[in-house]
C-alpha atoms as a PDB file:
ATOM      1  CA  UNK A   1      83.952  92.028 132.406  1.00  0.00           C
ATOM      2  CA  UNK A   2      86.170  94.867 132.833  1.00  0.00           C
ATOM      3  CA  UNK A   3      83.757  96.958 130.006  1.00  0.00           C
ATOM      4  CA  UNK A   4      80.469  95.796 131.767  1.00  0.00           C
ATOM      5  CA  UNK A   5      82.043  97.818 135.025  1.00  0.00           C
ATOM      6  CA  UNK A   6      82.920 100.700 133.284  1.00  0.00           C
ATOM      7  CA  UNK A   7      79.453 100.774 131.941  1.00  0.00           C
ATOM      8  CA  UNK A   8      77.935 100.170 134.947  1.00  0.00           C
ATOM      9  CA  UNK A   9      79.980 102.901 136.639  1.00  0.00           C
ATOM     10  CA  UNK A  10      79.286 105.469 133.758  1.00  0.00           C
ATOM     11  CA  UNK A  11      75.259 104.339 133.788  1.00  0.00           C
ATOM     12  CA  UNK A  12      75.035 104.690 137.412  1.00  0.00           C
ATOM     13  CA  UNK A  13      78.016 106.528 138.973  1.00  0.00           C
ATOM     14  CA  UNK A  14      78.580 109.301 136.685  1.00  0.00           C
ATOM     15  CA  UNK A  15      77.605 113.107 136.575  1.00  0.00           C
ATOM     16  CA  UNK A  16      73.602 112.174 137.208  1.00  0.00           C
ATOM     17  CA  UNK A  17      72.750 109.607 139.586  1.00  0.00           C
ATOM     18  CA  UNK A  18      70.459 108.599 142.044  1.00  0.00           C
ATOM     19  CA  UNK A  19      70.437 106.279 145.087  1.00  0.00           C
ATOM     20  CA  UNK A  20      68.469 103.464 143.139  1.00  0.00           C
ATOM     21  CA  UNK A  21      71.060 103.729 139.962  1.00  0.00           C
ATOM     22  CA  UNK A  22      73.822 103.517 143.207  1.00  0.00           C
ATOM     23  CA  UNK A  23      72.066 100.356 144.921  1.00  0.00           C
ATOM     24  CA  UNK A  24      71.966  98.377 141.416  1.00  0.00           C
ATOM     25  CA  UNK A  25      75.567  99.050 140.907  1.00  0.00           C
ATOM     26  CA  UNK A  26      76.236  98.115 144.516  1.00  0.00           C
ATOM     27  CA  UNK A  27      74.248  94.826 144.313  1.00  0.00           C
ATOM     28  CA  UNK A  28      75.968  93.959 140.857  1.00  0.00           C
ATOM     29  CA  UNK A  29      79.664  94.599 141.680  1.00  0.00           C
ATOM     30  CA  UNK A  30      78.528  92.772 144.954  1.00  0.00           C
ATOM     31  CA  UNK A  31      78.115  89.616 142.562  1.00  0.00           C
ATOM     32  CA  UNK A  32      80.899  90.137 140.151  1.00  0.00           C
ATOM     33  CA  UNK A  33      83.187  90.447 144.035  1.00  0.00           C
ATOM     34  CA  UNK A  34      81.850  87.354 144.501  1.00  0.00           C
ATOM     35  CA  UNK A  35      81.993  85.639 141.281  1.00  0.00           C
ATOM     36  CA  UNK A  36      85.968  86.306 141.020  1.00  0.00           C
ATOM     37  CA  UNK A  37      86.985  85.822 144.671  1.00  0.00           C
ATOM     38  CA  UNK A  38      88.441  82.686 144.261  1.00  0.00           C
ATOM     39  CA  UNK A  39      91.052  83.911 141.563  1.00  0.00           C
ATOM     40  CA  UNK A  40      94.238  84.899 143.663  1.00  0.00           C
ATOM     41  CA  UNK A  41      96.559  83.278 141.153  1.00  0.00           C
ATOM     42  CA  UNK A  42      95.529  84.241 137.783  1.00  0.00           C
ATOM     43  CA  UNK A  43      96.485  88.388 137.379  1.00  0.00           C
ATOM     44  CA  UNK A  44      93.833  89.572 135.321  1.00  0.00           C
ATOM     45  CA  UNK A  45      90.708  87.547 136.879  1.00  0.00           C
ATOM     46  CA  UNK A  46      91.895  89.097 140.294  1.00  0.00           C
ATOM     47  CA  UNK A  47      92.344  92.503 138.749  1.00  0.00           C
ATOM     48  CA  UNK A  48      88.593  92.179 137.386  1.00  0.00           C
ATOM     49  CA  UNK A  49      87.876  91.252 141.381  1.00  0.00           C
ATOM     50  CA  UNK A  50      90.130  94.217 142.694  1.00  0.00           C
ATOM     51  CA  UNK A  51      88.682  96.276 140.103  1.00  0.00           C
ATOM     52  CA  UNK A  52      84.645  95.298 141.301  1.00  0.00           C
ATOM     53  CA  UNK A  53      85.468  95.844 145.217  1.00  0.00           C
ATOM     54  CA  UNK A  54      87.216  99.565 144.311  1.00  0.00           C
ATOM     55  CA  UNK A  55      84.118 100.545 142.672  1.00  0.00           C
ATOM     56  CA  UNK A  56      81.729  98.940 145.077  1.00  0.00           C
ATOM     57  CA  UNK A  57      83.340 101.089 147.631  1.00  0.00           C
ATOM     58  CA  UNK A  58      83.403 104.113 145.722  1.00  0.00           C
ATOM     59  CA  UNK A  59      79.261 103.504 145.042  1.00  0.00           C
ATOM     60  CA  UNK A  60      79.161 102.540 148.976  1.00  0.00           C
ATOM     61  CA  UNK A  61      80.554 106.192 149.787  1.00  0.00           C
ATOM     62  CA  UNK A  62      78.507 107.954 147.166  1.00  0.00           C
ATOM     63  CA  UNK A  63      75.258 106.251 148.502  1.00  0.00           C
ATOM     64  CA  UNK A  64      76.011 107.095 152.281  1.00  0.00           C
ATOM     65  CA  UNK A  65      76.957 111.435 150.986  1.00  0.00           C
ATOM     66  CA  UNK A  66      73.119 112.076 150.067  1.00  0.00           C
ATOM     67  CA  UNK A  67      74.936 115.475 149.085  1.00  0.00           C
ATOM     68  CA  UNK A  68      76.463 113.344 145.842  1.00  0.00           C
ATOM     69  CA  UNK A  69      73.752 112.151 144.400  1.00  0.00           C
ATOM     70  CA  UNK A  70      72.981 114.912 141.850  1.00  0.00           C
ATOM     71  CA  UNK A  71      69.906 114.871 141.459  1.00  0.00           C
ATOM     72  CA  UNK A  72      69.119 116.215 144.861  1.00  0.00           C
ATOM     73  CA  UNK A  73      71.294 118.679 144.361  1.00  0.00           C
ATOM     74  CA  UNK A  74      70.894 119.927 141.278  1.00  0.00           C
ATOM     75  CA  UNK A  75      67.363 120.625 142.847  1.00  0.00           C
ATOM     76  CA  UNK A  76      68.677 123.012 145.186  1.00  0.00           C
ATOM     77  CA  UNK A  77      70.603 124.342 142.204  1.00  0.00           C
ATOM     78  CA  UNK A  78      68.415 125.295 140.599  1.00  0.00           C
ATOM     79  CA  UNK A  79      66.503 127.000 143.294  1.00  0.00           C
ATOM     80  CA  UNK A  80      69.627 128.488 144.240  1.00  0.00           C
ATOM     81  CA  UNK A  81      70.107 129.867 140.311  1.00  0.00           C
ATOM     82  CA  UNK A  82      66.964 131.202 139.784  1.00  0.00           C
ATOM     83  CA  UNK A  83      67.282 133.198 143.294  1.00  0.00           C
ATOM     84  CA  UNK A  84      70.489 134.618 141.474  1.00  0.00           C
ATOM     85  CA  UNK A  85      69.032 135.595 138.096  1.00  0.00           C
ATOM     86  CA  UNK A  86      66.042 136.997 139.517  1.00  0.00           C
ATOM     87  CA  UNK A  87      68.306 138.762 142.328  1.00  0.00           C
ATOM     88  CA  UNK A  88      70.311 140.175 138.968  1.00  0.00           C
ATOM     89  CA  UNK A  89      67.685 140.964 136.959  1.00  0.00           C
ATOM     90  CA  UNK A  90      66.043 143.361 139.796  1.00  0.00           C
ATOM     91  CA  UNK A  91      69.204 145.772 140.390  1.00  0.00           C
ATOM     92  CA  UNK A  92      69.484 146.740 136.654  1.00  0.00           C
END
């Protein structure tokens, strides 16, 4: 379980993501929360649990910054690049 998250945050949550790659994480570490939420006593089934709700928060707070999702801005990066190469390129 603990691999499927790390995929799931890597697949959806890493350096390119979008809000629907951010809702499908949300939704599944929503059900793998609630699969494991009756586990207090056994350590490593409520790790997996502690483990689901940390990233479901960290998705929750990359949904609700528009400014993280990277593919919006790596639009205005580039727009923002090209203004600066062609900006160099004219005073030489």
């Amino acid at each position: 379980m603990q691999n499927e998250i790390a995929a799931l945050m890597s697949e959806n949550l890493g350096i390119v993501r979008n809000a629907a790659g951010i809702k499908k994480a949300v939704e599944r570490l929503s059900e793998i929360e609630t699969r494991f939420s009756n586990f207090q006593n056994e350590y490593n089934l409520f790790k997996i649990k502690n483990t689901a709700v940390v990233c479901k928060l960290i998705a929750q707070a990359a949904f609700v910054r528009e400014e993280s999702r990277v593919v919006t801005f790596m639009k205005i990066f580039r727009k923002k690049m090209y203004f600066q190469v062609t900006l160099n390129s004219t005073k030489r």
